[in-house]
N, C-alpha and C. Protein backbone atom coordinates (compact mmCIF):
# COMPACT_ATOMS: atom_id res chain seq x y z
N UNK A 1 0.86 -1.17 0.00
CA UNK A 1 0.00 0.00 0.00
C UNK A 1 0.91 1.23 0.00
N UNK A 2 1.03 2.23 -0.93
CA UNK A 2 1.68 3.24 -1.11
C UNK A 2 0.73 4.45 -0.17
N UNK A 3 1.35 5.50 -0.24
CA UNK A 3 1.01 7.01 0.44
C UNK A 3 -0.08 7.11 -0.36
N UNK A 4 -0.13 7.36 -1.70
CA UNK A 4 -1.66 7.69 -2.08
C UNK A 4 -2.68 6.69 -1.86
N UNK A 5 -2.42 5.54 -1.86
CA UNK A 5 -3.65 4.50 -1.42
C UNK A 5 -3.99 5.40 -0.12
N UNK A 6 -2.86 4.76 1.24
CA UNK A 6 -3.40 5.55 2.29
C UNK A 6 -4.27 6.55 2.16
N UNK A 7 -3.67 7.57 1.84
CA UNK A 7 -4.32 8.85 2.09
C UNK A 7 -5.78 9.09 1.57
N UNK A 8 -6.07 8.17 0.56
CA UNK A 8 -7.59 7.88 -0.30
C UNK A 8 -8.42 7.52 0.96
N UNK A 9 -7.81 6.11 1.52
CA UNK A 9 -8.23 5.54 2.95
C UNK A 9 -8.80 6.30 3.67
N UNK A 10 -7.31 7.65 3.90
CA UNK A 10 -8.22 7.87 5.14
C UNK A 10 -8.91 8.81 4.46
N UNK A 11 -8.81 9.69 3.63
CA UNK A 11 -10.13 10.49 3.06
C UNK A 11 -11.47 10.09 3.22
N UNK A 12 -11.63 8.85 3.43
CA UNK A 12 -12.53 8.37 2.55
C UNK A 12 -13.78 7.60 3.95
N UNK A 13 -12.42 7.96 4.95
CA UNK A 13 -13.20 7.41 6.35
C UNK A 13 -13.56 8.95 7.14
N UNK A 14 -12.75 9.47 6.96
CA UNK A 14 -12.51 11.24 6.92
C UNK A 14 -14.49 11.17 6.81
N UNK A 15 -14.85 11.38 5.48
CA UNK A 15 -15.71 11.36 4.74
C UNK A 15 -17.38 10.21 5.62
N UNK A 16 -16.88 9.36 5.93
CA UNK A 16 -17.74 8.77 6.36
C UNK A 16 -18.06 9.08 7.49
N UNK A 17 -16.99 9.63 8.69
CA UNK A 17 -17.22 9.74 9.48
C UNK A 17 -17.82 11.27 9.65
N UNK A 18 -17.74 11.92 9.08
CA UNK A 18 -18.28 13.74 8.96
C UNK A 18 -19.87 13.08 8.90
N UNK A 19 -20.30 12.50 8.34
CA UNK A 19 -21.65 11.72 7.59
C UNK A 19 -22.78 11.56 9.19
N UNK A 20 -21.78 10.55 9.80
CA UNK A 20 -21.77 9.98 11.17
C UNK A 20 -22.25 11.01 12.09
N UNK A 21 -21.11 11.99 12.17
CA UNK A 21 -21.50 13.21 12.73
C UNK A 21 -22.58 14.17 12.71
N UNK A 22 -23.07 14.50 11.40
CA UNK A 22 -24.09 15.38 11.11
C UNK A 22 -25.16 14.47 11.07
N UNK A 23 -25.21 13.16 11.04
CA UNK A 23 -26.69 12.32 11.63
C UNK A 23 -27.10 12.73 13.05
N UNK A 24 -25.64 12.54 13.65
CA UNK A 24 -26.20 12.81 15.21
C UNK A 24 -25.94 14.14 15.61
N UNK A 25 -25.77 15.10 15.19
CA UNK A 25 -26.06 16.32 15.45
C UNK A 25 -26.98 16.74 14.54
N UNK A 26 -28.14 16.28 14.03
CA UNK A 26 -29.27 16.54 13.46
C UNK A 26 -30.80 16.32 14.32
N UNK A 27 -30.03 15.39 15.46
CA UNK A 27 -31.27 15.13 16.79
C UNK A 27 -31.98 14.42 16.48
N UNK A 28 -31.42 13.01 15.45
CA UNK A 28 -31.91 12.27 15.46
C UNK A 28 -31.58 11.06 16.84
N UNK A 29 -30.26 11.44 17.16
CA UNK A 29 -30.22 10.27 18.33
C UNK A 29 -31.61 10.98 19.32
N UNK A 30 -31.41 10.25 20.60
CA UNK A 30 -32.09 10.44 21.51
C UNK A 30 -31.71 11.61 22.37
N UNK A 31 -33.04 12.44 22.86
CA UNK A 31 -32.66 13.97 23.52
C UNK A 31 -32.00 13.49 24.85
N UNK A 32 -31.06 13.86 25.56
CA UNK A 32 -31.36 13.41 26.62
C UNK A 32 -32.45 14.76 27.78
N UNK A 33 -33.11 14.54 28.78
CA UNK A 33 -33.81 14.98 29.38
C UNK A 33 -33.31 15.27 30.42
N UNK A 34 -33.64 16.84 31.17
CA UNK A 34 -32.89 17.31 32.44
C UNK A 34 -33.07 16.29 33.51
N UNK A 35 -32.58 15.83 34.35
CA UNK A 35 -32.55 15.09 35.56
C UNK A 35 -31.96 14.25 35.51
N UNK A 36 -32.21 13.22 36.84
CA UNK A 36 -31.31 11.82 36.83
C UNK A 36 -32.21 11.05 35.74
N UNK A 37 -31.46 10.05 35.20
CA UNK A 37 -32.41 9.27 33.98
C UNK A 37 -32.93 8.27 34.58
N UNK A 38 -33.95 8.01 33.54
CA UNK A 38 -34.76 7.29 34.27
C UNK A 38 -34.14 5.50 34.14
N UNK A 39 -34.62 4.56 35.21
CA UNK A 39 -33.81 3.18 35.11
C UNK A 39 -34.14 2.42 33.68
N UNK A 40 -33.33 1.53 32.85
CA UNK A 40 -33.63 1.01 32.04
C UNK A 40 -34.00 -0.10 32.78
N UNK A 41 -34.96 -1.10 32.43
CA UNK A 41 -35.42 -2.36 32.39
C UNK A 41 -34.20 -3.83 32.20
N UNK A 42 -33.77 -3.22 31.39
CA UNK A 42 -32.37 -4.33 30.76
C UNK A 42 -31.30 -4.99 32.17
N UNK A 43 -31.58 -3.25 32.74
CA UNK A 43 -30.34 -3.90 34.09
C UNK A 43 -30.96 -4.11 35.08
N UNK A 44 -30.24 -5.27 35.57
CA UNK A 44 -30.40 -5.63 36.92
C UNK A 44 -30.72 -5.02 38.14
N UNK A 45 -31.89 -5.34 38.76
CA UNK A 45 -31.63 -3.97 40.05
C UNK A 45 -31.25 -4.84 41.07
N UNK A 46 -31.06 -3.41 41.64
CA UNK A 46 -30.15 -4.19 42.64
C UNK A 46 -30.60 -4.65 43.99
N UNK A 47 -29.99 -5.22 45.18
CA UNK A 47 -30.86 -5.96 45.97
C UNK A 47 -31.31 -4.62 46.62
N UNK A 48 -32.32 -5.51 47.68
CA UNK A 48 -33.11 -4.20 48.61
C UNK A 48 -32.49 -4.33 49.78
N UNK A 49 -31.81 -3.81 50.12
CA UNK A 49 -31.04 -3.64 52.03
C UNK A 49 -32.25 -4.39 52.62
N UNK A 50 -31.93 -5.28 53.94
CA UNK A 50 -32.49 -5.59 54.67
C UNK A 50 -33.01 -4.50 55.81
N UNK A 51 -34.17 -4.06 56.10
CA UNK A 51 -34.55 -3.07 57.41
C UNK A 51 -33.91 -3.81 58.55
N UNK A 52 -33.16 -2.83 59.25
CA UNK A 52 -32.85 -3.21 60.99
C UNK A 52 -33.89 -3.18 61.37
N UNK A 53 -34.09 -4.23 62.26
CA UNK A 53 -35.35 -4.56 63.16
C UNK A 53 -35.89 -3.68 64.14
N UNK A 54 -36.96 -3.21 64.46
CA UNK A 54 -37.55 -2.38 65.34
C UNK A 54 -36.96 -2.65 66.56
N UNK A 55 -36.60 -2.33 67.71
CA UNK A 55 -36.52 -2.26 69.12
C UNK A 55 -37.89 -2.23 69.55
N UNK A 56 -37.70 -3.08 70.80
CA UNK A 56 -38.95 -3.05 71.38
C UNK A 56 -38.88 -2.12 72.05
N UNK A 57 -40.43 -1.77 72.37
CA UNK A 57 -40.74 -0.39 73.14
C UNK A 57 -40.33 -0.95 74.64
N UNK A 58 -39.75 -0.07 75.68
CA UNK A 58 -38.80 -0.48 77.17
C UNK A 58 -40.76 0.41 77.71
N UNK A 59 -41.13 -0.21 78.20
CA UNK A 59 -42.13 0.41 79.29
C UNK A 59 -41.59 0.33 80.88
N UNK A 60 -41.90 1.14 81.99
CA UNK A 60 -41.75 1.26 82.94
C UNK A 60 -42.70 0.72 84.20
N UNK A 61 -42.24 -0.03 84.66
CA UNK A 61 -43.52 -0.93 86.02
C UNK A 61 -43.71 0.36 87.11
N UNK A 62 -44.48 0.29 87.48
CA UNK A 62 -45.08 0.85 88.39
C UNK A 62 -43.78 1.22 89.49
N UNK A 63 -43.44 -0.39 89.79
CA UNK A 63 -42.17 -0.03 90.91
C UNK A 63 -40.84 0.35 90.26
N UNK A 64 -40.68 0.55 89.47
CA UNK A 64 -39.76 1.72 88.62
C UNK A 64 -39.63 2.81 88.59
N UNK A 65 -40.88 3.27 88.41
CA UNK A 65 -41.58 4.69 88.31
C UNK A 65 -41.10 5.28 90.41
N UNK A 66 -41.36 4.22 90.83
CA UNK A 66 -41.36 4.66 92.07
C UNK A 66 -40.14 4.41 92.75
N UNK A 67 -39.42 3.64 91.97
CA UNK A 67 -37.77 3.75 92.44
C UNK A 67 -37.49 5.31 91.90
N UNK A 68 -37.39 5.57 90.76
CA UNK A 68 -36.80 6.49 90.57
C UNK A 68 -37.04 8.01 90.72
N UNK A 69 -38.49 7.98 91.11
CA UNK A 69 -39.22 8.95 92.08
C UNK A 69 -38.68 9.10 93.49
N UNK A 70 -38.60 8.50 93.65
CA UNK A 70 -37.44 8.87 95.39
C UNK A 70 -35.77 9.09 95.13
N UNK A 71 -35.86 8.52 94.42
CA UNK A 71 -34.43 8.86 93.97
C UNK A 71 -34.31 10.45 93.51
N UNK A 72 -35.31 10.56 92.51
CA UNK A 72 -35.13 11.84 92.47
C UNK A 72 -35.31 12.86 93.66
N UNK A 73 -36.42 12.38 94.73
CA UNK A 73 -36.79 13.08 95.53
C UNK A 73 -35.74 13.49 96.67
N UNK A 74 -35.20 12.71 96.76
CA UNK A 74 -33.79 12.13 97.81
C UNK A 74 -32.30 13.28 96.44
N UNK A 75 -32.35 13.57 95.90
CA UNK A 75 -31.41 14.40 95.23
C UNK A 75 -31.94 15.61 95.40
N UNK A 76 -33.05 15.87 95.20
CA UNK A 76 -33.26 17.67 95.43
C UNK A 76 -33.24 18.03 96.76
N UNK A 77 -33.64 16.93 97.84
CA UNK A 77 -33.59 17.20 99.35
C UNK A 77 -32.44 17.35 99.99
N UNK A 78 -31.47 17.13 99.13
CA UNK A 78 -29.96 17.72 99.34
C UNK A 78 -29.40 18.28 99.16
């Protein structure tokens, strides 16, 4: 392959590819749209985190309430 073959070559991809270009700067590809995009279908989603388990609610007994009622009472009386 000599220099003028080449250079035909690349003219000639030169040429095809300008072609390439003004297809897709004609808006025929796809617009893209302001925001995050939306998910394609094709991919995989991904897993769902497991929720940490609720804590149980701590309720207070009666004689709780009344431990710590003197306790408090017994701190301000000092």
């Amino acid at each position: 392959m000599g220099l003028s073959e080449a250079l035909a070559a690349l003219g000639a991809e030169i040429v095809k590819l300008k072609q390439v270009r003004s297809l897709l700067a004609d808006g025929t590809a796809a617009k893209r749209r302001p925001g995050r995009p939306r998910a394609v279908a094709t991919l995989e989603k991904p897993a769902k985190l497991e929720k940490p388990s609720k804590r149980k609610k701590r309720n207070l007994t009666p004689e709780g309430r009344a431990r710590i009622s003197a306790a408090v009472k017994a701190r301000w009386a000092r």
